[in-house]
C-alpha atoms as a PDB file:
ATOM      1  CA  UNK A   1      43.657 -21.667 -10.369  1.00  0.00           C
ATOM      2  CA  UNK A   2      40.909 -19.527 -10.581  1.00  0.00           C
ATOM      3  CA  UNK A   3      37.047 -21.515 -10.226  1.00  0.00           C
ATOM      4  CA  UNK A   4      36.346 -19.617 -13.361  1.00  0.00           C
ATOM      5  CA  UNK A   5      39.666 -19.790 -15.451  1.00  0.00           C
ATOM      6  CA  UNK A   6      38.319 -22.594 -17.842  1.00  0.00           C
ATOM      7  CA  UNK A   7      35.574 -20.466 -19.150  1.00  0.00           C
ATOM      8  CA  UNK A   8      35.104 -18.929 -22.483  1.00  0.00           C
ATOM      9  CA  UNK A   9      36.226 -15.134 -22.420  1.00  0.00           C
ATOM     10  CA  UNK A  10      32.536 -14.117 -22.833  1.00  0.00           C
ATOM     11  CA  UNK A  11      31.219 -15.270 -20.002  1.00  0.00           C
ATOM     12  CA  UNK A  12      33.956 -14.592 -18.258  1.00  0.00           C
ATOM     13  CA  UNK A  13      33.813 -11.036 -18.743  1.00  0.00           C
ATOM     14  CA  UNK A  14      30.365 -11.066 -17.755  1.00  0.00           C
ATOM     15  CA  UNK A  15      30.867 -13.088 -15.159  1.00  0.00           C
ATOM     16  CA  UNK A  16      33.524 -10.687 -13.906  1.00  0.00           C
ATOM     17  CA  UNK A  17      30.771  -7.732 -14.224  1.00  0.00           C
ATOM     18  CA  UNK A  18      28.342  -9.641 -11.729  1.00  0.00           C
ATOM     19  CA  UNK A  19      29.164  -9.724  -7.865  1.00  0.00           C
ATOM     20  CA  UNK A  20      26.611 -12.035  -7.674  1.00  0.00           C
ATOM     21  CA  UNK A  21      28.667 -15.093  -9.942  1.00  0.00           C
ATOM     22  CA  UNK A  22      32.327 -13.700  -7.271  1.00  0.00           C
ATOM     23  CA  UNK A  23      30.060 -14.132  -4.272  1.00  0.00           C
ATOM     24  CA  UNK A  24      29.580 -18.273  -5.769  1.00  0.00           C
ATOM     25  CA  UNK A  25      33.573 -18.539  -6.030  1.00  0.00           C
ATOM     26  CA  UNK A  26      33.818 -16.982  -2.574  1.00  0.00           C
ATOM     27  CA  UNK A  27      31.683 -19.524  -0.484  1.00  0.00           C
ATOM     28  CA  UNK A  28      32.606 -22.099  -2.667  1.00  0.00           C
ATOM     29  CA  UNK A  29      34.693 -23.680   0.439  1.00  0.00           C
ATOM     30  CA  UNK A  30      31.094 -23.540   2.110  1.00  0.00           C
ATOM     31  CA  UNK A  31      29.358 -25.475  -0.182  1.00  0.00           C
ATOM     32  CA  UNK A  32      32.206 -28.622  -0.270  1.00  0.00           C
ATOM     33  CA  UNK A  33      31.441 -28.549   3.329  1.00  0.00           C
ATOM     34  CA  UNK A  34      27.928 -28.590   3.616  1.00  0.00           C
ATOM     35  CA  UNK A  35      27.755 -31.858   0.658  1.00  0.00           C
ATOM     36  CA  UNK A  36      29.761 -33.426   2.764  1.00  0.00           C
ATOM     37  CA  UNK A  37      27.618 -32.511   6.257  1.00  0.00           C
ATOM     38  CA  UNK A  38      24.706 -33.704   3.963  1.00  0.00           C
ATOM     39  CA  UNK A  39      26.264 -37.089   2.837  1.00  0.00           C
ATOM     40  CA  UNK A  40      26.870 -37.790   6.487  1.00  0.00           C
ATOM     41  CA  UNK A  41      23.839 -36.724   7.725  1.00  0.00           C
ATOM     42  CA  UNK A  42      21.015 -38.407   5.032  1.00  0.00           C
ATOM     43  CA  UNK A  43      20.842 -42.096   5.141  1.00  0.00           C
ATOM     44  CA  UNK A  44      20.042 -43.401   1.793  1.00  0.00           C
ATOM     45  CA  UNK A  45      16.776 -45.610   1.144  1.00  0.00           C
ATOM     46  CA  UNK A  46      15.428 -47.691  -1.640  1.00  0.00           C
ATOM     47  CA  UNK A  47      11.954 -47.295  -2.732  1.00  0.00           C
ATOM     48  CA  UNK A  48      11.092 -50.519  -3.983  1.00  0.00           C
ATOM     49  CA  UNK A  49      11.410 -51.787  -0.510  1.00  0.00           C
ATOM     50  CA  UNK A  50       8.390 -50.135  -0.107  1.00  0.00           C
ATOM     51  CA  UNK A  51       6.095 -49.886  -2.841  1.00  0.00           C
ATOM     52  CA  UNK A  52       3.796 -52.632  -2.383  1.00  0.00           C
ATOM     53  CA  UNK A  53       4.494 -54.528  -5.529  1.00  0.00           C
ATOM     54  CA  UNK A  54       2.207 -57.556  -4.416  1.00  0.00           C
ATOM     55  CA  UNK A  55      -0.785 -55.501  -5.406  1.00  0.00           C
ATOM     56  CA  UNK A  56       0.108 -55.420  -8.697  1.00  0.00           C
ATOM     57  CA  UNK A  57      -1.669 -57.055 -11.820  1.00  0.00           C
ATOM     58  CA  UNK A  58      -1.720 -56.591 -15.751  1.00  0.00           C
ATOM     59  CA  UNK A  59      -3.025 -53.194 -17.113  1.00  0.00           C
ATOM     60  CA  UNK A  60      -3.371 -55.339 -20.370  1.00  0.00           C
ATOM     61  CA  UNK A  61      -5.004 -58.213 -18.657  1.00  0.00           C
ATOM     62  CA  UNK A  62      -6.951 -56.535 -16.364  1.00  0.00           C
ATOM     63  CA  UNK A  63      -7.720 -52.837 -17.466  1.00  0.00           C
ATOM     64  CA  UNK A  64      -7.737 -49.582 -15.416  1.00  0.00           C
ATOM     65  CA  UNK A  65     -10.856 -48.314 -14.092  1.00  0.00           C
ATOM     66  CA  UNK A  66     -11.503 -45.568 -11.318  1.00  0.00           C
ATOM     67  CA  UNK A  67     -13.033 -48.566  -9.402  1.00  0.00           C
ATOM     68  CA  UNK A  68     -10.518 -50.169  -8.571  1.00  0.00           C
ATOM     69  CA  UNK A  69      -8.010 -46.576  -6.396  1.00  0.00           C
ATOM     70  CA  UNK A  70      -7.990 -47.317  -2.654  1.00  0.00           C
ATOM     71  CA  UNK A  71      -7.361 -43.647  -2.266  1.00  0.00           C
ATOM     72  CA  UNK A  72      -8.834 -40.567  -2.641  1.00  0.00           C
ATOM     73  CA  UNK A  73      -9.485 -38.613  -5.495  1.00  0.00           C
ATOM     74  CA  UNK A  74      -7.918 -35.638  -3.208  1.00  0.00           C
ATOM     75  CA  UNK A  75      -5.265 -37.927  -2.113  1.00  0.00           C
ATOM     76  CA  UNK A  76      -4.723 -38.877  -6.057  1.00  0.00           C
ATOM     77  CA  UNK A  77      -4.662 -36.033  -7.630  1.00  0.00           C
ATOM     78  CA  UNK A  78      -2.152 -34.862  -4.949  1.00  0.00           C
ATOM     79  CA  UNK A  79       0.131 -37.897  -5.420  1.00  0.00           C
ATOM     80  CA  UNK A  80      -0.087 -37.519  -9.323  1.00  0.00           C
ATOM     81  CA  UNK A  81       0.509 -33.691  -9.601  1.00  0.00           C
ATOM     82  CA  UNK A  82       3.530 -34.034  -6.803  1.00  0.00           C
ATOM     83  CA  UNK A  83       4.975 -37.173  -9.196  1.00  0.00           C
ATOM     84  CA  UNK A  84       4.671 -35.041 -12.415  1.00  0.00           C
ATOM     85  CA  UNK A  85       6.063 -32.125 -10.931  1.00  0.00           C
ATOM     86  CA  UNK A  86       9.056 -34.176 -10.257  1.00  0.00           C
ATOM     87  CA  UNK A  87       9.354 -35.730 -13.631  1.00  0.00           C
ATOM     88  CA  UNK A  88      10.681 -32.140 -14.689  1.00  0.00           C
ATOM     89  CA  UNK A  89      13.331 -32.838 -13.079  1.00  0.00           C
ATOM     90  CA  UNK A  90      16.508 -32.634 -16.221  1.00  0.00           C
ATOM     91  CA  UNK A  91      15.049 -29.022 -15.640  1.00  0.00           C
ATOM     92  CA  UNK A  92      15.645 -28.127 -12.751  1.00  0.00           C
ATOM     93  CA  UNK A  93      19.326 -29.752 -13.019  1.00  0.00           C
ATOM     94  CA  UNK A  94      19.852 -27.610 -15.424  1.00  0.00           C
ATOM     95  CA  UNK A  95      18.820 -24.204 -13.788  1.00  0.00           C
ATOM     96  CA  UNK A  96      22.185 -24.924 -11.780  1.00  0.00           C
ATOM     97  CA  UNK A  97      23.894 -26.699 -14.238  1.00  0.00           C
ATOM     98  CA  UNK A  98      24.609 -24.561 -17.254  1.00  0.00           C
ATOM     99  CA  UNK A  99      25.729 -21.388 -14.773  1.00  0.00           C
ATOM    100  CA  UNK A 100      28.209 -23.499 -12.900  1.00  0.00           C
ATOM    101  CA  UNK A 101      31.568 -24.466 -14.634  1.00  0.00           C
ATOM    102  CA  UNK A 102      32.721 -28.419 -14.429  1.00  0.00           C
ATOM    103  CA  UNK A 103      35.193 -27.853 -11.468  1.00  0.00           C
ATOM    104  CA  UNK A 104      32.649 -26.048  -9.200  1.00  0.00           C
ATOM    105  CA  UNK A 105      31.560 -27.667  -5.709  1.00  0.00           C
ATOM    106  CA  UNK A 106      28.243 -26.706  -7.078  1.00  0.00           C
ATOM    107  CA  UNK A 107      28.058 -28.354  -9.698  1.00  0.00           C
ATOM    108  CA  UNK A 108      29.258 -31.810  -7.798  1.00  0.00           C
ATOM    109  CA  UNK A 109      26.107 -30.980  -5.362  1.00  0.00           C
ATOM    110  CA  UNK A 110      23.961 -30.729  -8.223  1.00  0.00           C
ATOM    111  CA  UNK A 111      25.043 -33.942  -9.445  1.00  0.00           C
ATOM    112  CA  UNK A 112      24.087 -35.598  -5.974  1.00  0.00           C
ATOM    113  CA  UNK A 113      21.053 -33.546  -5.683  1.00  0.00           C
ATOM    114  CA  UNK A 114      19.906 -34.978  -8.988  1.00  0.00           C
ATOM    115  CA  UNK A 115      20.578 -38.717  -8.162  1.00  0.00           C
ATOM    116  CA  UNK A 116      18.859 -38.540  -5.353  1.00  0.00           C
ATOM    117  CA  UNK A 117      15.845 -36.589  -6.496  1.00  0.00           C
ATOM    118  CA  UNK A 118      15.634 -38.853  -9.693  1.00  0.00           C
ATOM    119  CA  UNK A 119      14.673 -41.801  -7.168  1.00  0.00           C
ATOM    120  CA  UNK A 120      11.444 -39.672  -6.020  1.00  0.00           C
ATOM    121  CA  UNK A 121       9.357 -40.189  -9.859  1.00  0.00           C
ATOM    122  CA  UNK A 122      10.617 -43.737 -10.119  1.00  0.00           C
ATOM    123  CA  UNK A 123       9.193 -44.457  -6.552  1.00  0.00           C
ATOM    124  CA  UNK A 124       5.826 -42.233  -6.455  1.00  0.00           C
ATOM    125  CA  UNK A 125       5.178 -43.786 -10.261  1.00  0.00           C
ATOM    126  CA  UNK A 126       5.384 -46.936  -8.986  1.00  0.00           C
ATOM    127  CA  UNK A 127       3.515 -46.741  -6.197  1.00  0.00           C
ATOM    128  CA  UNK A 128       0.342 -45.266  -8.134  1.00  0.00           C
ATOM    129  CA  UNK A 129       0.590 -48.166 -10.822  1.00  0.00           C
ATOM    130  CA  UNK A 130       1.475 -51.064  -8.197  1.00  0.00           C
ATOM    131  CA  UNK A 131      -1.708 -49.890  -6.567  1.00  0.00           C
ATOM    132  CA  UNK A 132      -3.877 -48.495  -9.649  1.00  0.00           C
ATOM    133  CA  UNK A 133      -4.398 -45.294  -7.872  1.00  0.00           C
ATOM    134  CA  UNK A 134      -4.028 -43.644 -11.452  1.00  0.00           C
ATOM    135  CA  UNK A 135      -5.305 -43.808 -14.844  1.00  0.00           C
ATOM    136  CA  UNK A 136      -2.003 -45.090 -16.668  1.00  0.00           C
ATOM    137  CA  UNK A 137      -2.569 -44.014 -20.140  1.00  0.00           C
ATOM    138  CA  UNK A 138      -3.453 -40.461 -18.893  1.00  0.00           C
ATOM    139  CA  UNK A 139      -0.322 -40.310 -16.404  1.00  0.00           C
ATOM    140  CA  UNK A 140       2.281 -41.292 -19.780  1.00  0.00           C
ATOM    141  CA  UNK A 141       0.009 -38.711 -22.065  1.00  0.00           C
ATOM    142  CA  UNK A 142       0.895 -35.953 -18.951  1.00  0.00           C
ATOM    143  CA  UNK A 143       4.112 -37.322 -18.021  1.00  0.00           C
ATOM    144  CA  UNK A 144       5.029 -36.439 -21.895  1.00  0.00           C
ATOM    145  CA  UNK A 145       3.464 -33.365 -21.913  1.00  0.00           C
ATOM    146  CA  UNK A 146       4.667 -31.937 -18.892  1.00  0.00           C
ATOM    147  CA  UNK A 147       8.147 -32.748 -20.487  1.00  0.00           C
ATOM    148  CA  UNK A 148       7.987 -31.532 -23.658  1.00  0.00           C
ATOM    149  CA  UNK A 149       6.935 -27.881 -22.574  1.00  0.00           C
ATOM    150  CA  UNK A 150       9.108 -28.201 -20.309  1.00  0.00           C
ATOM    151  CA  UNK A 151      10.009 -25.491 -16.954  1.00  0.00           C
ATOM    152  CA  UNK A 152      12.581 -22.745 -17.578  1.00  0.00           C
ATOM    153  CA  UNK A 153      12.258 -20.281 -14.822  1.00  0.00           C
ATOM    154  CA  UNK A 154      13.896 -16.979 -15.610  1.00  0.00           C
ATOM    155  CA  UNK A 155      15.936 -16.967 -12.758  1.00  0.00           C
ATOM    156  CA  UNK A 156      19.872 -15.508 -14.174  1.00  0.00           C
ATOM    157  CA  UNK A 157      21.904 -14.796 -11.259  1.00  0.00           C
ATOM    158  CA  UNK A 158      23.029 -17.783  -8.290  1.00  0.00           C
ATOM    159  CA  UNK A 159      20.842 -15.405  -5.668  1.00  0.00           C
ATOM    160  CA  UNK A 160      17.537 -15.793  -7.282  1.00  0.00           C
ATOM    161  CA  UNK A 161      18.776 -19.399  -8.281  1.00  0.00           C
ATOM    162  CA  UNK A 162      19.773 -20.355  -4.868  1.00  0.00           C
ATOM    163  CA  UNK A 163      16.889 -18.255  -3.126  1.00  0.00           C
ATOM    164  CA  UNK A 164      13.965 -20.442  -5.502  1.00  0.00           C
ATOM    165  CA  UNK A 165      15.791 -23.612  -4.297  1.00  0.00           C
ATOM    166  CA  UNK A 166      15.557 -23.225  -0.967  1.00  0.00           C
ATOM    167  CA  UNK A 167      11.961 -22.141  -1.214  1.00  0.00           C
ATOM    168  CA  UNK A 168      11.470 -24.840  -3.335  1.00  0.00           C
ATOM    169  CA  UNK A 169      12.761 -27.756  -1.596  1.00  0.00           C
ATOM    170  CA  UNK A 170      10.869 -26.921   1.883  1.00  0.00           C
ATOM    171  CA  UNK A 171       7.737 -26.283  -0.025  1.00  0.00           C
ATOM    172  CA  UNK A 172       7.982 -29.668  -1.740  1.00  0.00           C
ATOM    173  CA  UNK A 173       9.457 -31.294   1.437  1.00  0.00           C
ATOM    174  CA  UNK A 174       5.906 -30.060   2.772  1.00  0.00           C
ATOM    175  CA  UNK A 175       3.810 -30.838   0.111  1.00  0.00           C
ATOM    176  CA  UNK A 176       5.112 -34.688   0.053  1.00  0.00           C
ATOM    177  CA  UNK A 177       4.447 -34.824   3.694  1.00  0.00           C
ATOM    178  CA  UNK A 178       1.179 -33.811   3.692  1.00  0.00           C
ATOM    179  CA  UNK A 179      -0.023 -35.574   0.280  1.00  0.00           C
ATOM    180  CA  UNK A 180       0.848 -39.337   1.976  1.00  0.00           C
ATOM    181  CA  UNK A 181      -0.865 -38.369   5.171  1.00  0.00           C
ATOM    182  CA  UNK A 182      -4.361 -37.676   3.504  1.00  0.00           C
ATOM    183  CA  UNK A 183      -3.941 -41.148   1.460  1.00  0.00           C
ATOM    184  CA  UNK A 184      -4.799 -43.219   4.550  1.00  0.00           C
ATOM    185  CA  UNK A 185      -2.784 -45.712   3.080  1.00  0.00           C
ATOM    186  CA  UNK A 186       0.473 -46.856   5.113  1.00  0.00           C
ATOM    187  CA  UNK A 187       2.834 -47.735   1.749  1.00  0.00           C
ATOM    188  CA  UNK A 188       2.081 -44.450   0.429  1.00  0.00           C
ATOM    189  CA  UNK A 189       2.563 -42.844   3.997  1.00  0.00           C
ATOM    190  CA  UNK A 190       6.062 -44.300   4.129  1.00  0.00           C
ATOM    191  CA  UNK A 191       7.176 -43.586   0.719  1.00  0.00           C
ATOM    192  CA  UNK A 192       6.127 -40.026   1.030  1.00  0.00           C
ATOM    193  CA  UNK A 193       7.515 -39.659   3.955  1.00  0.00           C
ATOM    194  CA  UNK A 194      10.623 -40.623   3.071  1.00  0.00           C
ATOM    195  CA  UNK A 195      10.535 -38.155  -0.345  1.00  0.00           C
ATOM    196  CA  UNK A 196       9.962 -35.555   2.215  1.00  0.00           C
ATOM    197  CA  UNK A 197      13.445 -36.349   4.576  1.00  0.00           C
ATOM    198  CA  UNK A 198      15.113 -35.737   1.398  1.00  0.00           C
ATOM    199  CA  UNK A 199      13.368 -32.773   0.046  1.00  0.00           C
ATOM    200  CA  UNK A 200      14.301 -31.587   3.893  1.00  0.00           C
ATOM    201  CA  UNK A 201      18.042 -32.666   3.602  1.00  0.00           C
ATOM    202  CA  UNK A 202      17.867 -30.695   0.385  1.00  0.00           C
ATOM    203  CA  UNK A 203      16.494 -27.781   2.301  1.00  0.00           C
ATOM    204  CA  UNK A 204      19.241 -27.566   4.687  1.00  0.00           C
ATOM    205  CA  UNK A 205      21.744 -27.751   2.271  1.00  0.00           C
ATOM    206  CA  UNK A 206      19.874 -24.859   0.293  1.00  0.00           C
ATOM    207  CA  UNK A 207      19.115 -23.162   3.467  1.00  0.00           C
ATOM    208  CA  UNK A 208      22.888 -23.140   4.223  1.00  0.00           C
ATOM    209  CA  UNK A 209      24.022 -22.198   0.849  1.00  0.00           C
ATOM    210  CA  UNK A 210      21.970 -18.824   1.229  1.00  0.00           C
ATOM    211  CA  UNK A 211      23.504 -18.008   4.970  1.00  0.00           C
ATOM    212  CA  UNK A 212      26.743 -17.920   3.990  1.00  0.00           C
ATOM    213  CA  UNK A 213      25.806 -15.636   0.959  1.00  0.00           C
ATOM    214  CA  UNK A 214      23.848 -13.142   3.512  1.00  0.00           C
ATOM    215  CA  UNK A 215      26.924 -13.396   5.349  1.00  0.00           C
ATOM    216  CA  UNK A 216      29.340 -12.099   2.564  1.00  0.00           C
ATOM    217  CA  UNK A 217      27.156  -9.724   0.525  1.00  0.00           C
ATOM    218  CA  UNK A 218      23.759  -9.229   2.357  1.00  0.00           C
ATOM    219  CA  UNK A 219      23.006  -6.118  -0.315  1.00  0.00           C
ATOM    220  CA  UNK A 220      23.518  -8.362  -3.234  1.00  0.00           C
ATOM    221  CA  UNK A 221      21.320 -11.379  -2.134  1.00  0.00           C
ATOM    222  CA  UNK A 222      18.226  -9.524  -1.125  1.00  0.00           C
ATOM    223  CA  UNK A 223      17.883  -7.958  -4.384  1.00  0.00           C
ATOM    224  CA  UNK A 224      17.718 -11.665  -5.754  1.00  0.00           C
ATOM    225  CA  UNK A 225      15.539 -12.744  -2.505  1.00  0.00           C
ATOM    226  CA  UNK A 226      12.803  -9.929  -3.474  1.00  0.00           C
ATOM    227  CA  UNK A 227      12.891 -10.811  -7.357  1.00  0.00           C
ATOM    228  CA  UNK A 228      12.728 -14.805  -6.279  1.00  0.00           C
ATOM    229  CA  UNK A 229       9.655 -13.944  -4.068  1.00  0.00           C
ATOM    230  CA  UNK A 230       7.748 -11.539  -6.626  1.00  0.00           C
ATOM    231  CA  UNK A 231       8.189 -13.982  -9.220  1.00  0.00           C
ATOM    232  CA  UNK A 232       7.597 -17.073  -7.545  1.00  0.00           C
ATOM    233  CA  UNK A 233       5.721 -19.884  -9.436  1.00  0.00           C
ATOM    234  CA  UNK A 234       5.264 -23.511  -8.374  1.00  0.00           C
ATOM    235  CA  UNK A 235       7.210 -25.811 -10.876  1.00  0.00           C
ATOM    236  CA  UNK A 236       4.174 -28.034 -11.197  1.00  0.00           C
ATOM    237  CA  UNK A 237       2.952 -24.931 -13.655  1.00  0.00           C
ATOM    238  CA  UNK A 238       3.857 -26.991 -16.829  1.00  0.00           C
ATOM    239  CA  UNK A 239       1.770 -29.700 -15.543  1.00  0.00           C
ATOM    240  CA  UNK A 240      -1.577 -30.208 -17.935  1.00  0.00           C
ATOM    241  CA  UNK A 241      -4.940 -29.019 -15.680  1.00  0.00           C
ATOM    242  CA  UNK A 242      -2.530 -27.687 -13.119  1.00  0.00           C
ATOM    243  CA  UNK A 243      -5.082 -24.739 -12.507  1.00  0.00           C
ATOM    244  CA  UNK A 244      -7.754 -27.666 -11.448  1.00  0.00           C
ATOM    245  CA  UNK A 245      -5.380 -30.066  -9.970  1.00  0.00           C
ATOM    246  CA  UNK A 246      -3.808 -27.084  -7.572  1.00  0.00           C
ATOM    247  CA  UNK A 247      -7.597 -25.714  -6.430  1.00  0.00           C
ATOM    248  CA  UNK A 248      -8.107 -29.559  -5.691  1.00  0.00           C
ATOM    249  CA  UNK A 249      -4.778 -29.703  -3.935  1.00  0.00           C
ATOM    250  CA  UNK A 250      -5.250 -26.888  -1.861  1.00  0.00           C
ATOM    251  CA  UNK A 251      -8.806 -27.222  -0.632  1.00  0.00           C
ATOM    252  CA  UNK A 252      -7.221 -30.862   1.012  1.00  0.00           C
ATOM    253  CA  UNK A 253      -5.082 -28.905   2.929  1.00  0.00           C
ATOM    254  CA  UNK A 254      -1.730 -30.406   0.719  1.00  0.00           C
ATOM    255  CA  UNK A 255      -0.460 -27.281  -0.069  1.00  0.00           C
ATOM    256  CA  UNK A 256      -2.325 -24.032  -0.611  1.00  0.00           C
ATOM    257  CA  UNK A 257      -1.390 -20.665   0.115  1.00  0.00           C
ATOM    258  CA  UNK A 258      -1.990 -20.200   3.385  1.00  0.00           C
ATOM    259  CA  UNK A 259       0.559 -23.192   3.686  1.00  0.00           C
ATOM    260  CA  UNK A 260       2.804 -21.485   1.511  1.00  0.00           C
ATOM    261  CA  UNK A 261       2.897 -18.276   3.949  1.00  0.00           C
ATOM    262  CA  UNK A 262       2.267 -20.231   7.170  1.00  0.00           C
ATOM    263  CA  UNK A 263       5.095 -23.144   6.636  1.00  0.00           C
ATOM    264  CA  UNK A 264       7.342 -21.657   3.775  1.00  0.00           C
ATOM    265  CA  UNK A 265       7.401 -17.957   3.283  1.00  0.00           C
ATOM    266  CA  UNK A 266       7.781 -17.382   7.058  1.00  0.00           C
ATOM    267  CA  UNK A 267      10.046 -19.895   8.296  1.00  0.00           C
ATOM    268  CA  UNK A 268      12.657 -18.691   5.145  1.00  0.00           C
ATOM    269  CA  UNK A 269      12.771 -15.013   6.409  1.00  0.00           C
ATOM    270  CA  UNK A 270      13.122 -16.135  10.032  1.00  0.00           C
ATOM    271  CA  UNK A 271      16.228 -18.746   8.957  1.00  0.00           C
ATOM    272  CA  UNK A 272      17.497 -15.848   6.740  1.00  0.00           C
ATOM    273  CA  UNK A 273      17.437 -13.370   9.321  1.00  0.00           C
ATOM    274  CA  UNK A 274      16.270 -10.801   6.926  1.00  0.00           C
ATOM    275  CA  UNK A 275      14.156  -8.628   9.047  1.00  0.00           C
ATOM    276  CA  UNK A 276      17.677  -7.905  11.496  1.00  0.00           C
ATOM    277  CA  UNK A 277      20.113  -7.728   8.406  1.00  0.00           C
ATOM    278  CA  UNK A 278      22.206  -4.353   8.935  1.00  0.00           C
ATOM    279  CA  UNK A 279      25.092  -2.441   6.953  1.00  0.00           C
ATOM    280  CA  UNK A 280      23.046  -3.001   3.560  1.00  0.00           C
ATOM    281  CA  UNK A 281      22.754  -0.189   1.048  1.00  0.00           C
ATOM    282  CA  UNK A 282      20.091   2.421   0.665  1.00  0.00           C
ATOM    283  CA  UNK A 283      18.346  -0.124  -2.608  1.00  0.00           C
ATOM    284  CA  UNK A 284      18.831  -3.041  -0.386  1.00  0.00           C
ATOM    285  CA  UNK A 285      17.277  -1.452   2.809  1.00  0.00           C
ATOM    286  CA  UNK A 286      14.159  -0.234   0.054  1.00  0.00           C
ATOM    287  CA  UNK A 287      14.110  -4.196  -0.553  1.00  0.00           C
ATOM    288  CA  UNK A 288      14.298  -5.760   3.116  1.00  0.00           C
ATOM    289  CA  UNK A 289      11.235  -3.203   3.322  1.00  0.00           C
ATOM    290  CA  UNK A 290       9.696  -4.585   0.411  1.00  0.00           C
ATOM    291  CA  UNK A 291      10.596  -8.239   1.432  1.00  0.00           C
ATOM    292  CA  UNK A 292       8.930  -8.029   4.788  1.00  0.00           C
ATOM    293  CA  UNK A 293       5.984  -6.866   3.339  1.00  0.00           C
ATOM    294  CA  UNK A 294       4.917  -9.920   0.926  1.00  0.00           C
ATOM    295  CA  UNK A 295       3.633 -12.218   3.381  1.00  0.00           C
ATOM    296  CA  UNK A 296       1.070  -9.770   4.109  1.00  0.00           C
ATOM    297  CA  UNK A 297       0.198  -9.907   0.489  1.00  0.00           C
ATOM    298  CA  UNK A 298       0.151 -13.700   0.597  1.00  0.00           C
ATOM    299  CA  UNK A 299      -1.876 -13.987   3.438  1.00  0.00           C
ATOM    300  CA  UNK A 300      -4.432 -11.337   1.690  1.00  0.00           C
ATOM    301  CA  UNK A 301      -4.700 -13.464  -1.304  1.00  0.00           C
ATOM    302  CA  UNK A 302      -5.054 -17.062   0.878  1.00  0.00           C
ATOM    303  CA  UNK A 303      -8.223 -15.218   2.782  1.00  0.00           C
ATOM    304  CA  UNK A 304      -9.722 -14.336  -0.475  1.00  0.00           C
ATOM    305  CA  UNK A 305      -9.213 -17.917  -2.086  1.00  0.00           C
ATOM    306  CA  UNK A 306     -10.700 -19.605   0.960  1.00  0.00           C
ATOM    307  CA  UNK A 307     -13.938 -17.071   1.219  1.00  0.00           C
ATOM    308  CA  UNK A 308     -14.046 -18.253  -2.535  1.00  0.00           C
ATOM    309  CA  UNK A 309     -13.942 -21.433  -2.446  1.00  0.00           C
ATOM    310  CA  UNK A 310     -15.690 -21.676   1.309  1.00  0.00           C
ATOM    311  CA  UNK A 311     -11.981 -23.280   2.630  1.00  0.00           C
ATOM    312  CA  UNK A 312     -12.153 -22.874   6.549  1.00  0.00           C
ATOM    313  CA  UNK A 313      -8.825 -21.630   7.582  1.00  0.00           C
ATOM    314  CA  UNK A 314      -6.396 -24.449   8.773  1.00  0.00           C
END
């Protein structure tokens, strides 16, 4: 039976009209087999065998006060704007979700994917309260406002979908890394660490996901590479102060966008090959033009922000 065949005719005819939803059902045997690559490769791991919970005492016996963090304010604000970025996460499940029919291997992956990234709040949450390395009240106020707004990316098509994924999950996989290293603090080294495996098993599976649609339909999938990378926006965007919180973030050398071009951008076109694609269409050659020519632009803007901010280059 068709992957399709239990949708409503609507979609289905405008499904039909969209090589980019028939390139889905064609690697669909692709994406069973890289779930199952991924279960066998990730090991899973259970935060609260980390968290230092003996550190903890009474926010209503013993009020918060800045006094008391044992990290940074860099290192906080990094932790805290990572953790609320995550709480988005119903989100992001749905940017996959409500494209992807029931029987789909996709949408079995993005039930996974969700389980396992719905341990990374719970764990960096309770880190920062176990160690009062946050202001409670004021991480609930944001935690509800980054929620309410919400994130709804206007991503429409599985190549700009699967595209901001990838880019995602190694830029977050990063990000995590680099946030528990400037903590100086070995719990919260761990725990991030151990985000950041999975944000890199993630990656791989994303990373595959995207070869074997370059392999089917290379013409197709750069058009939603170039709108993906034009478009691109952190997630952490619905976060409140994210303006302030991401200057802060990126002068510690956590993620900036020198970072972005150095560690993300770069590596992605290398994996995807995109500079030695051949056979494409006259539009799609335009756009592996085009496509080779942002990191330029992103390394144009990351010299102007550190001359602006005096940021030495890393």
């Amino acid at each position: 039976m068709p992957l399709f065949s239990s949708l409503p005719y609507r979609i289905l005819s405008k499904m039909a009209q969209n090589e980019q939803y028939e390139l889905v059902e064609t690697i669909e045997p692709v994406v069973a087999r890289l779930t199952k690559e991924h279960l066998e490769r990730r090991t899973h791991w259970y935060f609260h065998d980390i968290v230092p919970w003996e550190r903890g005492e009474s926010f209503r016996d013993k009020p918060w006060d800045v006094s008391q963090a044992t990290i940074s304010e860099d290192a906080r604000t990094s932790l805290v704007l990572n953790l609320l970025t995550e709480d988005n996460l119903p989100y992001y499940h749905l940017l996959i979700e409500k494209y992807m029919p029931r029987t789909s291997a996709f949408t079995a992956w993005n039930h996974l994917w969700t389980a396992e990234e719905g341990q990374h709040a719970i764990a960096i949450r309770s880190y920062l309260l176990t160690s009062r390395n946050c202001d409670p009240d004021e991480l609930e106020d944001d935690r509800m406002a980054t929620v309410i707004r919400g994130y709804e990316p206007t991503y429409d098509d599985p190549t700009e979908i699967f595209a901001y994924t990838s880019l995602q999950e190694l830029a977050t996989r990063v990000s995590h890394r680099n946030a528990g290293k400037i903590t100086d603090d070995p719990a919260a080294f761990e725990l991030m660490k151990n985000i950041a495996a999975d944000e890199n098993h993630h990656f791989i599976f994303y990373k595959g996901v995207m070869a074997a649609m370059l392999a089917e339909n290379p013409s197709a999938v750069l058009s939603g590479i170039y709108r993906m990378l034009t478009k691109f926006q952190m997630p952490g965007v619905a976060v409140p102060g994210f303006m302030r919180r991401s200057i802060s973030v990126a002068k510690a050398g956590v993620y900036n966008l020198r970072i972005h071009h150095d560690r993300v951008v770069m590596p992605l076109l290398r994996d995807w090959q995109i500079a030695d694609l051949t056979g494409l269409t006259n539009r799609a050659a335009e756009l592996q033009d085009k496509i080779m020519s942002i990191p330029a632009d992103i390394m144009e803007k990351a010299e102007r922000f550190e001359k602006r901010v005096g940021l030495a280059p890393a």
